[in-house]
C-alpha atoms as a PDB file:
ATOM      1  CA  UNK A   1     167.081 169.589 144.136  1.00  0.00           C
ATOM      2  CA  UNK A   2     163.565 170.026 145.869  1.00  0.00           C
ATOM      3  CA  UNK A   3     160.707 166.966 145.339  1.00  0.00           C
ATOM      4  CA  UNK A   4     158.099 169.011 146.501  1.00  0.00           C
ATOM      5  CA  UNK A   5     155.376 167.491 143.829  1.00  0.00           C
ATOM      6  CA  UNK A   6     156.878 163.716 145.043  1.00  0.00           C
ATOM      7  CA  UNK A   7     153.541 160.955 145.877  1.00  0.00           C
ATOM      8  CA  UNK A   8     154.031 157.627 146.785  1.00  0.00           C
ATOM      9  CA  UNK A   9     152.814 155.637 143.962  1.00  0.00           C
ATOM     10  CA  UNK A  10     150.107 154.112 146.353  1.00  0.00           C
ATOM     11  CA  UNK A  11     149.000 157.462 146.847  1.00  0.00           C
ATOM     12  CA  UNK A  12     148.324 158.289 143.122  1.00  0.00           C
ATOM     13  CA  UNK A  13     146.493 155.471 142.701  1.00  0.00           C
ATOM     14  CA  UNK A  14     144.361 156.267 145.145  1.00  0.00           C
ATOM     15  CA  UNK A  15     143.997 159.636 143.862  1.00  0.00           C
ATOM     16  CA  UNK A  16     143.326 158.250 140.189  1.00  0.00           C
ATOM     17  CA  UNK A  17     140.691 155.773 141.864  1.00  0.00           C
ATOM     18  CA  UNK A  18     138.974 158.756 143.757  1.00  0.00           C
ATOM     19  CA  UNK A  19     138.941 161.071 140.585  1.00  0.00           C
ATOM     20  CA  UNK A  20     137.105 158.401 138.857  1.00  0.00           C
ATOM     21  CA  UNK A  21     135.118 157.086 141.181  1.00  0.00           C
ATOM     22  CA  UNK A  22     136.493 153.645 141.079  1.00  0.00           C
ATOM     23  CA  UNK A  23     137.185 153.026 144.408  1.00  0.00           C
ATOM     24  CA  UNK A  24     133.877 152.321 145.326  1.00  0.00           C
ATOM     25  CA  UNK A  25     133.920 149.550 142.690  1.00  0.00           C
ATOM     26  CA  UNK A  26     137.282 148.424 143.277  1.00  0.00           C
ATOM     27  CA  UNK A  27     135.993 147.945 146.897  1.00  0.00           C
ATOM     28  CA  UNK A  28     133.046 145.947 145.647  1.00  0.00           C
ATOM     29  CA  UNK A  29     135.174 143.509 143.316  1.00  0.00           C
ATOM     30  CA  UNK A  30     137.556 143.380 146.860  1.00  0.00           C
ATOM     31  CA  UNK A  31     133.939 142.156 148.326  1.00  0.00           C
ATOM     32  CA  UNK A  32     133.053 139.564 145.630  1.00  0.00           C
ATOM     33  CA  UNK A  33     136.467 138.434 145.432  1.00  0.00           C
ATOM     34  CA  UNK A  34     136.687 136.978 148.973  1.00  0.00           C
ATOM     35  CA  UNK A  35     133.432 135.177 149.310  1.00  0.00           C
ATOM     36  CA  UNK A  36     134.867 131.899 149.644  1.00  0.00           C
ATOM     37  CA  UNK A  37     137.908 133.437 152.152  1.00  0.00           C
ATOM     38  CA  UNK A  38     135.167 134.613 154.531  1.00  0.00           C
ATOM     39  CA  UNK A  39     132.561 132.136 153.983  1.00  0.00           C
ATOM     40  CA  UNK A  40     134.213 128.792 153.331  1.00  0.00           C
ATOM     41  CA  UNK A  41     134.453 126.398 150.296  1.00  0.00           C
ATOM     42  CA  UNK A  42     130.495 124.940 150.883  1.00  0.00           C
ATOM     43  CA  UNK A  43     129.079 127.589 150.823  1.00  0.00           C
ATOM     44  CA  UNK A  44     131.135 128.984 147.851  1.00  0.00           C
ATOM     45  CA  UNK A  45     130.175 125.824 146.256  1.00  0.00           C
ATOM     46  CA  UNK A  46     126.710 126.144 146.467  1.00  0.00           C
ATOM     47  CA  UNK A  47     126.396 129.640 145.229  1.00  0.00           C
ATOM     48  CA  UNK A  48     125.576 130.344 141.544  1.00  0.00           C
ATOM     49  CA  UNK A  49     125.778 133.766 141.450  1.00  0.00           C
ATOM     50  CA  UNK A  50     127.200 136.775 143.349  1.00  0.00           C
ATOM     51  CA  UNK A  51     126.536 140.309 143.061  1.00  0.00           C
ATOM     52  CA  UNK A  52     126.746 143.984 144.578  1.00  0.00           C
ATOM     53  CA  UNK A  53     123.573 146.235 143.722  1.00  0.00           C
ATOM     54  CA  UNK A  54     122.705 149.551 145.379  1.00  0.00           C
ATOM     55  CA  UNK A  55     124.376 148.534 148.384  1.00  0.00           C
ATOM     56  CA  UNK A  56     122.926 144.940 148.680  1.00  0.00           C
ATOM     57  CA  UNK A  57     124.669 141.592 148.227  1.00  0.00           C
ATOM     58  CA  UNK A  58     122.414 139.663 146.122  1.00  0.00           C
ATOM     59  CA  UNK A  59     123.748 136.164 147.047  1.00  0.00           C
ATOM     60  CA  UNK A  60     122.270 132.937 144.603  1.00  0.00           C
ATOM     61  CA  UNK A  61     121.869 129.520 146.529  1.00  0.00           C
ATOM     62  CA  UNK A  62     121.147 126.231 144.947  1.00  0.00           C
ATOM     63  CA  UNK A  63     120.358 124.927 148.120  1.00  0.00           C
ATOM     64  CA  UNK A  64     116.538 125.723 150.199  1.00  0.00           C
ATOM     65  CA  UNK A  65     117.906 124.345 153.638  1.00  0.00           C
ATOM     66  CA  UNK A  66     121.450 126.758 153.080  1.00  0.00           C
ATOM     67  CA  UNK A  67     119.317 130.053 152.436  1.00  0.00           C
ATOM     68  CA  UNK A  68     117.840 129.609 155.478  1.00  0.00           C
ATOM     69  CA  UNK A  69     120.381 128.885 157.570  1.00  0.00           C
ATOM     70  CA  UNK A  70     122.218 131.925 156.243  1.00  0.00           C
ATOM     71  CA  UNK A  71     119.090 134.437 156.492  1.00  0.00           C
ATOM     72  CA  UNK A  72     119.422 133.787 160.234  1.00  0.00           C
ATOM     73  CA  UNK A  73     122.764 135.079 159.809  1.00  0.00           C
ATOM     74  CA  UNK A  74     122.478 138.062 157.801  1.00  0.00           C
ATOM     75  CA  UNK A  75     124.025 140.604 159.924  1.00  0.00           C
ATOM     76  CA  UNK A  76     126.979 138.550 160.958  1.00  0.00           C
ATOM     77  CA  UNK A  77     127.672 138.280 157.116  1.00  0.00           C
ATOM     78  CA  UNK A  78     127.356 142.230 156.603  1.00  0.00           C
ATOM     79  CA  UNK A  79     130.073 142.773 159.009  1.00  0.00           C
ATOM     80  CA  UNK A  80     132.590 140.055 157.734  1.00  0.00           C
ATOM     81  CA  UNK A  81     132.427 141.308 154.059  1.00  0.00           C
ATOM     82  CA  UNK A  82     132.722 144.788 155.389  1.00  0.00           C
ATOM     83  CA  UNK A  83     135.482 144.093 157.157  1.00  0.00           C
ATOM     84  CA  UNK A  84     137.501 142.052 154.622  1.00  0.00           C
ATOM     85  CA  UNK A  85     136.602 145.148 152.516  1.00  0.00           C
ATOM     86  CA  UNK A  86     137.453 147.593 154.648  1.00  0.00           C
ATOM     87  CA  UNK A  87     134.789 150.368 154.148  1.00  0.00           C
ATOM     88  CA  UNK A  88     130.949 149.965 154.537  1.00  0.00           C
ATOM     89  CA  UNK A  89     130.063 147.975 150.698  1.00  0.00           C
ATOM     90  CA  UNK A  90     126.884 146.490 151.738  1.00  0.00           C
ATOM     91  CA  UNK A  91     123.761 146.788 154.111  1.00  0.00           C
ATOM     92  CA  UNK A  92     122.040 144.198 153.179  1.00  0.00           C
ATOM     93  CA  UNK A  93     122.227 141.056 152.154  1.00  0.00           C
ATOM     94  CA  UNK A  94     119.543 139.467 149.832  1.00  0.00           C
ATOM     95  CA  UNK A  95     119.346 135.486 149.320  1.00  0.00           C
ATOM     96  CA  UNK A  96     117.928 133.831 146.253  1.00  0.00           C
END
């Protein structure tokens, strides 16, 4: 018997993902998900909100002195989230 139509079940979700354009959210979630992983528990604990719009990381701080420490570091952070979510998610990173 021939399996000539045969995917990987990885593979067909990946498919699925691209047909609906999911992946690019999926990817995004991936981001949001490992904020704490990449930047540690403080500064996970002093963020009040997190989110991914038009290709910017709109991080919310409760703390002055931590929003500027972390604008110095803006670029460093674009690659780590990248990284972790292994495609390009984000160019810029915007603190409030």
């Amino acid at each position: 018997m021939s399996r000539h139509n045969e995917h990987s079940i990885k593979d067909a979700i990946e498919q699925l993902l691209k047909a609906y354009k999911l992946d690019d959210r999926l990817a995004e979630r991936r981001l949001i998900n490992s904020w704490e992983e990449v930047m540690g528990k403080m500064i996970a604990n002093h963020t009040k909100d997190l989110y991914i719009r038009h290709k910017q990381l709109v991080v919310v701080l409760d703390s002055s002195a931590l929003r500027n420490e972390l604008a110095m570091a803006k670029s460093k952070i674009i690659k780590m989230m990248n990284d972790v979510a292994g495609t390009e998610v984000i160019n810029e990173v915007v603190l409030k």
